[in-house]
PDB file of N, CA and C in Angstrom:
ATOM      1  N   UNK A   1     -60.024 -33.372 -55.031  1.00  0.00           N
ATOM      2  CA  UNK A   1     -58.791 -34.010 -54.653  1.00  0.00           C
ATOM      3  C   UNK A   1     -58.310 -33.475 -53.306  1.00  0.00           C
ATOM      4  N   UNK A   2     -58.656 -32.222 -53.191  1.00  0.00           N
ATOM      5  CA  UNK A   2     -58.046 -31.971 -51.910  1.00  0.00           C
ATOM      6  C   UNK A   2     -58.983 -32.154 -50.795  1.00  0.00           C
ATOM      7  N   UNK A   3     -60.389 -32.789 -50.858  1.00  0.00           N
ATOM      8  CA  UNK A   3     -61.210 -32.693 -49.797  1.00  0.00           C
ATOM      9  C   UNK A   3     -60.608 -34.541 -49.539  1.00  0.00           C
ATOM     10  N   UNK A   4     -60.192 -35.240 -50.957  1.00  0.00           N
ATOM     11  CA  UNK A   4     -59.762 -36.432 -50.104  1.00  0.00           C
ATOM     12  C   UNK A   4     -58.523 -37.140 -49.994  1.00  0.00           C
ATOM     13  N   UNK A   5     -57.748 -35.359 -49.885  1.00  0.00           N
ATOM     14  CA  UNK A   5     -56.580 -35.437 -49.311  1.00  0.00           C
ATOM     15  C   UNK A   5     -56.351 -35.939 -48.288  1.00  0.00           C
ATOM     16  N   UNK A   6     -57.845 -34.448 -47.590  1.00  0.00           N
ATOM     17  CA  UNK A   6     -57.141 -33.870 -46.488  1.00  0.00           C
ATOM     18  C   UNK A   6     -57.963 -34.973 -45.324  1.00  0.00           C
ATOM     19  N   UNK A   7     -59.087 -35.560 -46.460  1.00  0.00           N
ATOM     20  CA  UNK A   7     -59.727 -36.873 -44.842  1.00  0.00           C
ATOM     21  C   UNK A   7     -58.423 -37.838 -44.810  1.00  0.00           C
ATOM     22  N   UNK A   8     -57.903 -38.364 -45.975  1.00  0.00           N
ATOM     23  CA  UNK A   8     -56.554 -39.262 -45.733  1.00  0.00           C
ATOM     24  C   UNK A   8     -55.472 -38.684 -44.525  1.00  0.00           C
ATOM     25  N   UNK A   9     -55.361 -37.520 -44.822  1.00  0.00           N
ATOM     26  CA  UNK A   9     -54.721 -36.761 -43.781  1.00  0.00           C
ATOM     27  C   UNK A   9     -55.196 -37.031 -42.191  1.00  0.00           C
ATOM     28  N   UNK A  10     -56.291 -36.964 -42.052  1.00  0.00           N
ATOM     29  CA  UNK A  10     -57.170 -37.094 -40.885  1.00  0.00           C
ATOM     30  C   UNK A  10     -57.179 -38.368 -40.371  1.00  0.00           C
ATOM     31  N   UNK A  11     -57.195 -39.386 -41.753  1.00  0.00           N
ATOM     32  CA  UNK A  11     -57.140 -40.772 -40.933  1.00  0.00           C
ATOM     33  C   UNK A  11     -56.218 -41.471 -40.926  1.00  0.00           C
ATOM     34  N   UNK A  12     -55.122 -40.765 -41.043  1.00  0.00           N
ATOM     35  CA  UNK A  12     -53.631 -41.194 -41.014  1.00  0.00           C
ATOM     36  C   UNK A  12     -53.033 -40.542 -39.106  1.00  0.00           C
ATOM     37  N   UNK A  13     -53.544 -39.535 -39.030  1.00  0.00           N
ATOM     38  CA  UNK A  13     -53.553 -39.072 -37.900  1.00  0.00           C
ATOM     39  C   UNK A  13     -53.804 -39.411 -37.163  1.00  0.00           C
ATOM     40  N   UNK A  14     -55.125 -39.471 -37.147  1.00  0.00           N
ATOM     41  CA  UNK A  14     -56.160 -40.068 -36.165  1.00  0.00           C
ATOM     42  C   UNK A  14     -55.540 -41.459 -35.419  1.00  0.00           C
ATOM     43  N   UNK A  15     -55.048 -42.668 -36.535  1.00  0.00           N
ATOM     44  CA  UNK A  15     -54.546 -43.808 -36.222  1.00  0.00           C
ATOM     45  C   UNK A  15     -53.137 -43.502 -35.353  1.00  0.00           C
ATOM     46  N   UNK A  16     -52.182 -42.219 -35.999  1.00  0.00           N
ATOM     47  CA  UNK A  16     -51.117 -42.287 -34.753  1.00  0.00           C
ATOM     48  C   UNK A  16     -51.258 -41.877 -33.839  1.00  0.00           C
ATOM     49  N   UNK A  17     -52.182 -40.847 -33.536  1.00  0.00           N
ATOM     50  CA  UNK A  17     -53.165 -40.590 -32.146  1.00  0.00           C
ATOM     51  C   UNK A  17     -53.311 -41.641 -31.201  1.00  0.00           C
ATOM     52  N   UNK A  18     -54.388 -42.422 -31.811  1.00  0.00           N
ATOM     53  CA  UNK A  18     -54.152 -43.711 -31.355  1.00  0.00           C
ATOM     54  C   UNK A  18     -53.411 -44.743 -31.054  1.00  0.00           C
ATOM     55  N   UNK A  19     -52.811 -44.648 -31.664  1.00  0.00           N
ATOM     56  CA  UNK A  19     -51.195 -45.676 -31.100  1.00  0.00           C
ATOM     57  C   UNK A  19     -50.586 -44.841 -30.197  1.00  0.00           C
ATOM     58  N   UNK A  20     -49.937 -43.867 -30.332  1.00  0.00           N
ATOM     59  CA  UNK A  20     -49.239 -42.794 -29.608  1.00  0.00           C
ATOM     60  C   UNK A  20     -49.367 -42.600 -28.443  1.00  0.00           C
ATOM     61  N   UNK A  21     -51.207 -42.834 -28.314  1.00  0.00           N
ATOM     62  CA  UNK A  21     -51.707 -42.750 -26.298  1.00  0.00           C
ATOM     63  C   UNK A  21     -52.285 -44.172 -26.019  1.00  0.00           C
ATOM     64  N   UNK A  22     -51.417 -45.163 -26.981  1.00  0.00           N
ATOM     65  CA  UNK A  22     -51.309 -46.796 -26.386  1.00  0.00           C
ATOM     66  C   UNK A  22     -53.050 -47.318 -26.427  1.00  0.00           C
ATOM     67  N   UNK A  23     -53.448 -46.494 -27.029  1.00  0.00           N
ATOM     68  CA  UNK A  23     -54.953 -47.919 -26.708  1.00  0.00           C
ATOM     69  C   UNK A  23     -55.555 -47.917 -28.488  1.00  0.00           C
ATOM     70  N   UNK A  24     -54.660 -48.160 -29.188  1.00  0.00           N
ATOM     71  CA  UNK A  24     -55.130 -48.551 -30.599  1.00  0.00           C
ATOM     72  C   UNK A  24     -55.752 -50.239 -29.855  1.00  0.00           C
ATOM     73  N   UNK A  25     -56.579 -50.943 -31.015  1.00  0.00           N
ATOM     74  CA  UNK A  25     -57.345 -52.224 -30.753  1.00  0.00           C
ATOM     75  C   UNK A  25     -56.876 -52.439 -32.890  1.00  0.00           C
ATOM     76  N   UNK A  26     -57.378 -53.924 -32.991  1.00  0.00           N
ATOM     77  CA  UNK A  26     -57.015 -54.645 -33.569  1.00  0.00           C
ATOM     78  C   UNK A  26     -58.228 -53.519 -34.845  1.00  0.00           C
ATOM     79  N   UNK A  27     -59.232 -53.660 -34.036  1.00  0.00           N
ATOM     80  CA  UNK A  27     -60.565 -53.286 -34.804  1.00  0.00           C
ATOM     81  C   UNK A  27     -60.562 -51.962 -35.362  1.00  0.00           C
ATOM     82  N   UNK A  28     -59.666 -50.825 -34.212  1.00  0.00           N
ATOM     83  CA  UNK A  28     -59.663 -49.998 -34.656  1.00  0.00           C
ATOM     84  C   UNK A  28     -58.970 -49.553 -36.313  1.00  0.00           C
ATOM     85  N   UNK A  29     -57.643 -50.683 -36.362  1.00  0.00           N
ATOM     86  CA  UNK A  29     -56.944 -50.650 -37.319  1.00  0.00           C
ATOM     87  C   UNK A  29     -57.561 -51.233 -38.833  1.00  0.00           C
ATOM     88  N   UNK A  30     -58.827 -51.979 -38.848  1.00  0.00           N
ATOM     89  CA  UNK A  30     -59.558 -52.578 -39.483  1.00  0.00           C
ATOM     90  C   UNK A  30     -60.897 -51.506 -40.171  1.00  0.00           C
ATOM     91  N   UNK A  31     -61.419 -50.501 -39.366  1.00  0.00           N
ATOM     92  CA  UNK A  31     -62.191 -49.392 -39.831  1.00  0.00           C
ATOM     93  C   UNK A  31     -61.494 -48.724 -40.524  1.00  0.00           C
ATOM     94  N   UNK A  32     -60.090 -47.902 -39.757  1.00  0.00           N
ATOM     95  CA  UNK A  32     -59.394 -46.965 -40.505  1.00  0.00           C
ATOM     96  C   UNK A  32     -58.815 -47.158 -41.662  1.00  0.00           C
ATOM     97  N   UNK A  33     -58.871 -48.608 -41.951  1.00  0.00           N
ATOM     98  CA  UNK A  33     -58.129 -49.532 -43.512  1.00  0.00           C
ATOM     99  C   UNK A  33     -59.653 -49.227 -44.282  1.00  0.00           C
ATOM    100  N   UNK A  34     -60.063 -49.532 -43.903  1.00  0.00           N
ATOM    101  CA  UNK A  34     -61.678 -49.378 -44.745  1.00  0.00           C
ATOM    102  C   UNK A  34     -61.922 -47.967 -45.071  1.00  0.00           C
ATOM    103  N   UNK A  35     -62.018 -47.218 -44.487  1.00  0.00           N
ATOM    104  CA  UNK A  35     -62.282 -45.945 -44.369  1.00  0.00           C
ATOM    105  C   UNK A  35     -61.030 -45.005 -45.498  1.00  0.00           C
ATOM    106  N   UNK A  36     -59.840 -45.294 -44.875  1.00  0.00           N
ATOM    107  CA  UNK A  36     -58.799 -44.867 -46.091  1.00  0.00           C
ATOM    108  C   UNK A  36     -58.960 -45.379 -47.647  1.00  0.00           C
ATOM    109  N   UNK A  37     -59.416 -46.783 -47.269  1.00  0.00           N
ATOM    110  CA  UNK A  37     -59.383 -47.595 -48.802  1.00  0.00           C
ATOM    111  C   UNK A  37     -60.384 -46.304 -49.777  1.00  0.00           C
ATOM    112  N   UNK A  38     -61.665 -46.224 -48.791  1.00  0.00           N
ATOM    113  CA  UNK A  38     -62.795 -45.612 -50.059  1.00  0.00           C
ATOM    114  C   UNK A  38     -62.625 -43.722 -50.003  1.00  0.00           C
ATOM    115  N   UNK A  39     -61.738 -43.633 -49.094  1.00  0.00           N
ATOM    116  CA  UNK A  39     -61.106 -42.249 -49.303  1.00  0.00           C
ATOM    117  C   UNK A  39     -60.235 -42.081 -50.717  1.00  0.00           C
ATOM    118  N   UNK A  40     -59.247 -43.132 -50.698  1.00  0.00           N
ATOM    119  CA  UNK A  40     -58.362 -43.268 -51.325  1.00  0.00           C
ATOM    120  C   UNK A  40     -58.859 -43.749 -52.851  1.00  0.00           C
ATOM    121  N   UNK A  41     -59.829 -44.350 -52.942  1.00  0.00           N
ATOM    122  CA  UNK A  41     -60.470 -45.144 -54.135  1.00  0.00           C
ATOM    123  C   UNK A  41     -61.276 -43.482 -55.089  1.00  0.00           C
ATOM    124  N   UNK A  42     -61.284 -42.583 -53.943  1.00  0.00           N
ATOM    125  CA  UNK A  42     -61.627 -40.775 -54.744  1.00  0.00           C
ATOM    126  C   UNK A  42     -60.369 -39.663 -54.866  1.00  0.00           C
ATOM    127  N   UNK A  43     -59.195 -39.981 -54.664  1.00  0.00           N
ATOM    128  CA  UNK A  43     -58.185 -39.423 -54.404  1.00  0.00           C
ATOM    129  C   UNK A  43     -57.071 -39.873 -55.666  1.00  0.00           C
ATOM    130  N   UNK A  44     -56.918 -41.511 -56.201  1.00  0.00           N
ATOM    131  CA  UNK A  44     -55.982 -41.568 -56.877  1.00  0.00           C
ATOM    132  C   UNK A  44     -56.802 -41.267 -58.692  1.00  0.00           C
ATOM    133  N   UNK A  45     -58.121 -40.958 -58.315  1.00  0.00           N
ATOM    134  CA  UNK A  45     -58.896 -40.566 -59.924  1.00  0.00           C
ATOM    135  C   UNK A  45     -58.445 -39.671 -60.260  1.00  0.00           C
ATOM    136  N   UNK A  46     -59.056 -38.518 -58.987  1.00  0.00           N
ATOM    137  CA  UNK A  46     -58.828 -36.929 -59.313  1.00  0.00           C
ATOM    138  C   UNK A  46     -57.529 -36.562 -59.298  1.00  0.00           C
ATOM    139  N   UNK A  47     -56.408 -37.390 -58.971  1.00  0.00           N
ATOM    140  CA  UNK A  47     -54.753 -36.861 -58.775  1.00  0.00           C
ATOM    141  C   UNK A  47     -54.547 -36.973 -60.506  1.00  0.00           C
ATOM    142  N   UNK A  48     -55.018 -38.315 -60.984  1.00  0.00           N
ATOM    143  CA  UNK A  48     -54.535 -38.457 -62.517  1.00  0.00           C
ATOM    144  C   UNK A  48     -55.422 -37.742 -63.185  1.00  0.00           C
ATOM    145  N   UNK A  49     -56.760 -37.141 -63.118  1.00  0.00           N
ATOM    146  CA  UNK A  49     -57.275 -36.221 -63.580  1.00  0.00           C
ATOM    147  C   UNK A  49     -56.930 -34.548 -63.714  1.00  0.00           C
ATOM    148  N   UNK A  50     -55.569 -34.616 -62.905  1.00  0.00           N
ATOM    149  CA  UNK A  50     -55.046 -32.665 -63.371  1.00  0.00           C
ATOM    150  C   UNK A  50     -54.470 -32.838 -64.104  1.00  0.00           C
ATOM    151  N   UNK A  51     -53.190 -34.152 -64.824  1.00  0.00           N
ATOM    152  CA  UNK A  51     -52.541 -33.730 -66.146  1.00  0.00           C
ATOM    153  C   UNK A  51     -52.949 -33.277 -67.258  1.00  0.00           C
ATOM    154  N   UNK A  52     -54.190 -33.810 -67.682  1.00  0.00           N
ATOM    155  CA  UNK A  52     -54.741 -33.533 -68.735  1.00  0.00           C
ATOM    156  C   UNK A  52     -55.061 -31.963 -68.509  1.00  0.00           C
ATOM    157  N   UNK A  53     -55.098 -31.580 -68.012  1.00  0.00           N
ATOM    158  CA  UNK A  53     -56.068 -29.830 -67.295  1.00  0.00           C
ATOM    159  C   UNK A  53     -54.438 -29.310 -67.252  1.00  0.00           C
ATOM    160  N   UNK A  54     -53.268 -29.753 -66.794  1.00  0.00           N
ATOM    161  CA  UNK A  54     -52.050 -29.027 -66.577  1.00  0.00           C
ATOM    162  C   UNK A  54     -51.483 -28.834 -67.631  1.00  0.00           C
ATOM    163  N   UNK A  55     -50.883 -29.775 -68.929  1.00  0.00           N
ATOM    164  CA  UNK A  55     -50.131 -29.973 -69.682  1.00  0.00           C
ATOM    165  C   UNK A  55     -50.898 -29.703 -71.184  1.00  0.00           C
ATOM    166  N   UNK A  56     -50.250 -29.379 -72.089  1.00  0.00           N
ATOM    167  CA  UNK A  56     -51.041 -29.454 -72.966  1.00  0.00           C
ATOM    168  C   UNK A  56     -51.316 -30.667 -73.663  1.00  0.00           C
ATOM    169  N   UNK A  57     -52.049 -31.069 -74.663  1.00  0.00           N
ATOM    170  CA  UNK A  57     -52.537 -32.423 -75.732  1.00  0.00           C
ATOM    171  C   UNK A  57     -51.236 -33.147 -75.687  1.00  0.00           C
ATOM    172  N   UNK A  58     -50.535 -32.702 -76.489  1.00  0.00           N
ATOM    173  CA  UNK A  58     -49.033 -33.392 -76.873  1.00  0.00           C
ATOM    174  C   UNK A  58     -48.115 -33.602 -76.218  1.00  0.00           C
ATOM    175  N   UNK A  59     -48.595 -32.956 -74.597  1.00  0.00           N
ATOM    176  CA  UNK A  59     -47.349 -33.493 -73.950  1.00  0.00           C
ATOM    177  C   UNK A  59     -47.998 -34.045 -72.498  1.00  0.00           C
ATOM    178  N   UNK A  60     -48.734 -35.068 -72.937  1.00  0.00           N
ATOM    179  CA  UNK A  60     -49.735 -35.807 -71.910  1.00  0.00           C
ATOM    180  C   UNK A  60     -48.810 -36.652 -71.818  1.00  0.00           C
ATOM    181  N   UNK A  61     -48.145 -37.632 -72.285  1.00  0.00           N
ATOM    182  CA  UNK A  61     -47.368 -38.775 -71.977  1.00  0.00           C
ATOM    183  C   UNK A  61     -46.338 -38.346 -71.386  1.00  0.00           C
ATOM    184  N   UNK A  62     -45.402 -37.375 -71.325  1.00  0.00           N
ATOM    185  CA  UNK A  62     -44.671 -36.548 -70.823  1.00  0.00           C
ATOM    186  C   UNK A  62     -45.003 -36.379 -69.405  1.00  0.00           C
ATOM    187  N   UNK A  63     -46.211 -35.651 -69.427  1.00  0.00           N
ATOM    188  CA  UNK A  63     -46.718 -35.008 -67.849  1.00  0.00           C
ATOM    189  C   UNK A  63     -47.269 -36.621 -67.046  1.00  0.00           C
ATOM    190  N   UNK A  64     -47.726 -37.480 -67.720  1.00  0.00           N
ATOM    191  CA  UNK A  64     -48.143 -38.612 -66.859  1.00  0.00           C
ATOM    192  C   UNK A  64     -46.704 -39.223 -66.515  1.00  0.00           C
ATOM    193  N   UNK A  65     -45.635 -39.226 -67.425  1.00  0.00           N
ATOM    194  CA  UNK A  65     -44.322 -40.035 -66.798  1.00  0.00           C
ATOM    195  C   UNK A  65     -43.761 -39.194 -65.234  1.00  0.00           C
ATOM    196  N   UNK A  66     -43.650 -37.834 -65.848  1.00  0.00           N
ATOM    197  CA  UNK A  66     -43.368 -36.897 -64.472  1.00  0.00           C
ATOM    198  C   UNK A  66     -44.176 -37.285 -63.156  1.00  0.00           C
ATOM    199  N   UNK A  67     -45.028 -37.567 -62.940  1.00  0.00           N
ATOM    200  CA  UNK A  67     -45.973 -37.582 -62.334  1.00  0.00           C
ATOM    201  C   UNK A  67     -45.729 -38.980 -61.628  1.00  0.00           C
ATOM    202  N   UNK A  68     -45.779 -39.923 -62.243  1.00  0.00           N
ATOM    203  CA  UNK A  68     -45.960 -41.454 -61.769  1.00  0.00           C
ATOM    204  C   UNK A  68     -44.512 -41.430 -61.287  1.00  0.00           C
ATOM    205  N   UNK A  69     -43.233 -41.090 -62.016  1.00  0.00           N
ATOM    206  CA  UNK A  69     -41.502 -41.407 -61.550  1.00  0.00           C
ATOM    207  C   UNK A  69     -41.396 -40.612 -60.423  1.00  0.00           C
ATOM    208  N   UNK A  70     -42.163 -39.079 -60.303  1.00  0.00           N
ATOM    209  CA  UNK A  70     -41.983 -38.534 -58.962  1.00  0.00           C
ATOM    210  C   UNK A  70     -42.846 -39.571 -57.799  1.00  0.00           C
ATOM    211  N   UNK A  71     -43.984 -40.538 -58.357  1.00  0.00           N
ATOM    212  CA  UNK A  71     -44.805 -40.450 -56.888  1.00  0.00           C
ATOM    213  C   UNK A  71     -44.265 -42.306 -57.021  1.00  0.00           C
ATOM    214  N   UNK A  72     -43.495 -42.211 -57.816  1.00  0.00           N
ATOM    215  CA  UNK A  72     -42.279 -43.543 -57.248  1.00  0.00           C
ATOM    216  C   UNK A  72     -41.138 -43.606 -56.489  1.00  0.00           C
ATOM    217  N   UNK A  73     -40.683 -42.394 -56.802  1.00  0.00           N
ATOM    218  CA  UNK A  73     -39.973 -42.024 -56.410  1.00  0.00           C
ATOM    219  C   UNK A  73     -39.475 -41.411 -54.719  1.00  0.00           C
ATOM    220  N   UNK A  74     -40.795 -40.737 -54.831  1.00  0.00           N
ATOM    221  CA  UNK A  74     -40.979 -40.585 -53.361  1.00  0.00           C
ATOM    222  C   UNK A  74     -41.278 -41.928 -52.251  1.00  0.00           C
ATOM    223  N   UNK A  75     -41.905 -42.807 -52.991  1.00  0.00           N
ATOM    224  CA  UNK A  75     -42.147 -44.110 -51.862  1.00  0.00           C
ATOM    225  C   UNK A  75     -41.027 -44.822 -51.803  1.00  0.00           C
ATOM    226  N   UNK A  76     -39.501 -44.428 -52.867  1.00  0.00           N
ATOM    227  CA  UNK A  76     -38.623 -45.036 -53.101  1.00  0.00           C
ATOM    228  C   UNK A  76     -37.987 -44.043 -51.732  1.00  0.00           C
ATOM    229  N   UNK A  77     -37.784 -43.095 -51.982  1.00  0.00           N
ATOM    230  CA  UNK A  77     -37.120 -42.046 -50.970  1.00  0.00           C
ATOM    231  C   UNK A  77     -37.550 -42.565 -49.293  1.00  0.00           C
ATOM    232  N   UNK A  78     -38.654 -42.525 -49.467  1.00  0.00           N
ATOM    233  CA  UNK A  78     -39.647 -42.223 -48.298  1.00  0.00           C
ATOM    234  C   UNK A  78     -39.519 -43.921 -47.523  1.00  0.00           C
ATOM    235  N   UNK A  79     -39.510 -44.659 -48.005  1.00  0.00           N
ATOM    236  CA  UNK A  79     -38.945 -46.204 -47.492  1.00  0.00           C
ATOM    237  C   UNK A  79     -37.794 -46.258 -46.590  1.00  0.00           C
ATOM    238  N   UNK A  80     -36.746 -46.298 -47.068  1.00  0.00           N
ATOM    239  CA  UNK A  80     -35.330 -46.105 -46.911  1.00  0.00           C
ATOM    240  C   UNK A  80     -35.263 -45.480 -45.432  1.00  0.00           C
ATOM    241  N   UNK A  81     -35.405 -44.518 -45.292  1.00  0.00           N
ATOM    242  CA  UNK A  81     -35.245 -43.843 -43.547  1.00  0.00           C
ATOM    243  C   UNK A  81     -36.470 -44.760 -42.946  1.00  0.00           C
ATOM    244  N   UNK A  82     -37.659 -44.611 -43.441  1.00  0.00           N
ATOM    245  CA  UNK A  82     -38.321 -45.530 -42.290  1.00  0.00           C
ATOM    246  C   UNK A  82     -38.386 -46.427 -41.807  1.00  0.00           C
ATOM    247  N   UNK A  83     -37.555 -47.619 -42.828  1.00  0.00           N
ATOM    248  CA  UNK A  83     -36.955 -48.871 -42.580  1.00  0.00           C
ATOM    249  C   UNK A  83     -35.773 -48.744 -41.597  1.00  0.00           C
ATOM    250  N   UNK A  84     -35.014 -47.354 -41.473  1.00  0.00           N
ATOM    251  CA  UNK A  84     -33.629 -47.284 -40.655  1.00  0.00           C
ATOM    252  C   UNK A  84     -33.771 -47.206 -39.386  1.00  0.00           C
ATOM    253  N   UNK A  85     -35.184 -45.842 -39.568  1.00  0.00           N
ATOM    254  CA  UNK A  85     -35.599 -45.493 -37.914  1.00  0.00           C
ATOM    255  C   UNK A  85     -36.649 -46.798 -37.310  1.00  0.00           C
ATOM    256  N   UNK A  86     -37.369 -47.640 -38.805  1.00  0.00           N
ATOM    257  CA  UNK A  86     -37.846 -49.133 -37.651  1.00  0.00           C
ATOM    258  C   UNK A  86     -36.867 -49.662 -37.010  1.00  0.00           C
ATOM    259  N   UNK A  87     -35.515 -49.724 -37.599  1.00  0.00           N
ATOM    260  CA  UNK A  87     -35.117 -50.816 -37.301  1.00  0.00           C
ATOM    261  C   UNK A  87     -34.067 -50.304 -35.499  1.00  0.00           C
ATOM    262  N   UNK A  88     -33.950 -49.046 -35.934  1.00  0.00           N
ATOM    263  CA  UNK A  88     -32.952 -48.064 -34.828  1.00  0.00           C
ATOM    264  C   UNK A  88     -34.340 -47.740 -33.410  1.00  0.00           C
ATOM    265  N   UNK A  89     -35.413 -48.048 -33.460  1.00  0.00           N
ATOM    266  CA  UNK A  89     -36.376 -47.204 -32.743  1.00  0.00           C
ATOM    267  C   UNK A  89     -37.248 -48.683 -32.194  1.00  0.00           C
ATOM    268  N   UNK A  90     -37.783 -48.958 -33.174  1.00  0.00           N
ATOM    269  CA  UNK A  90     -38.110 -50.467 -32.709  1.00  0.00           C
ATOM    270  C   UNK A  90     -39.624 -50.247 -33.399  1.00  0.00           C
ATOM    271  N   UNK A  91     -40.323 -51.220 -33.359  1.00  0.00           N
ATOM    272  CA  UNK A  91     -42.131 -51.311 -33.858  1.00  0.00           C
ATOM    273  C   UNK A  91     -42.789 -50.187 -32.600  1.00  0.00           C
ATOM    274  N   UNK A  92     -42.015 -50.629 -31.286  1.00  0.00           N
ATOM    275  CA  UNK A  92     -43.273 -50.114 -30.319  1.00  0.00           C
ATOM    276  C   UNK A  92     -42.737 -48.546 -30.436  1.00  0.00           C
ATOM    277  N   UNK A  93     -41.492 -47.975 -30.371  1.00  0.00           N
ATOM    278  CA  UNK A  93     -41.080 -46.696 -30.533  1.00  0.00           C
ATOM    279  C   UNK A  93     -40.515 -46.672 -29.478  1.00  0.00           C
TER     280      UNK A  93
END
């Protein structure tokens, strides 16, 4: 999980790199979607694969609710300002 954290990490970067010094391409944005997708397609297994290893038997439904309401929660959080600073900053920045 953390080796495909940390490439998500890398190709999340990499892409504002690219925008940031103005010569992102259409194509470029089309690899790095691909590339995250099958990063990401090894990342959301092994994330739901530590409850069972964290929590004990009986309190699996417990530890999976914690888990899913926090990582809702955060895209709930995490929306909200970035929608404020799109709208205050603009698409191009």
């Amino acid at each position: 999980m953390m080796i495909s954290n940390l490439l998500r990490s890398v190709v999340v970067g990499t892409v504002a790199l690219i925008v940031y010094f103005d010569s992102a391409q259409l194509w470029h944005l089309y690899v790095f979607s691909i590339i995250f997708g099958i990063v990401d397609s090894f990342f959301h297994p092994a994330l739901n694969s530590i409850i069972p290893r964290a929590v004990e038997r009986d309190s699996l439904g417990s530890g999976n609710a914690i888990l899913r309401g926090t990582h809702e929660l955060t895209y709930l959080i995490g929306s909200a300002p970035a929608g404020i600073l799109m709208s205050a900053v603009g698409m191009a920045g």
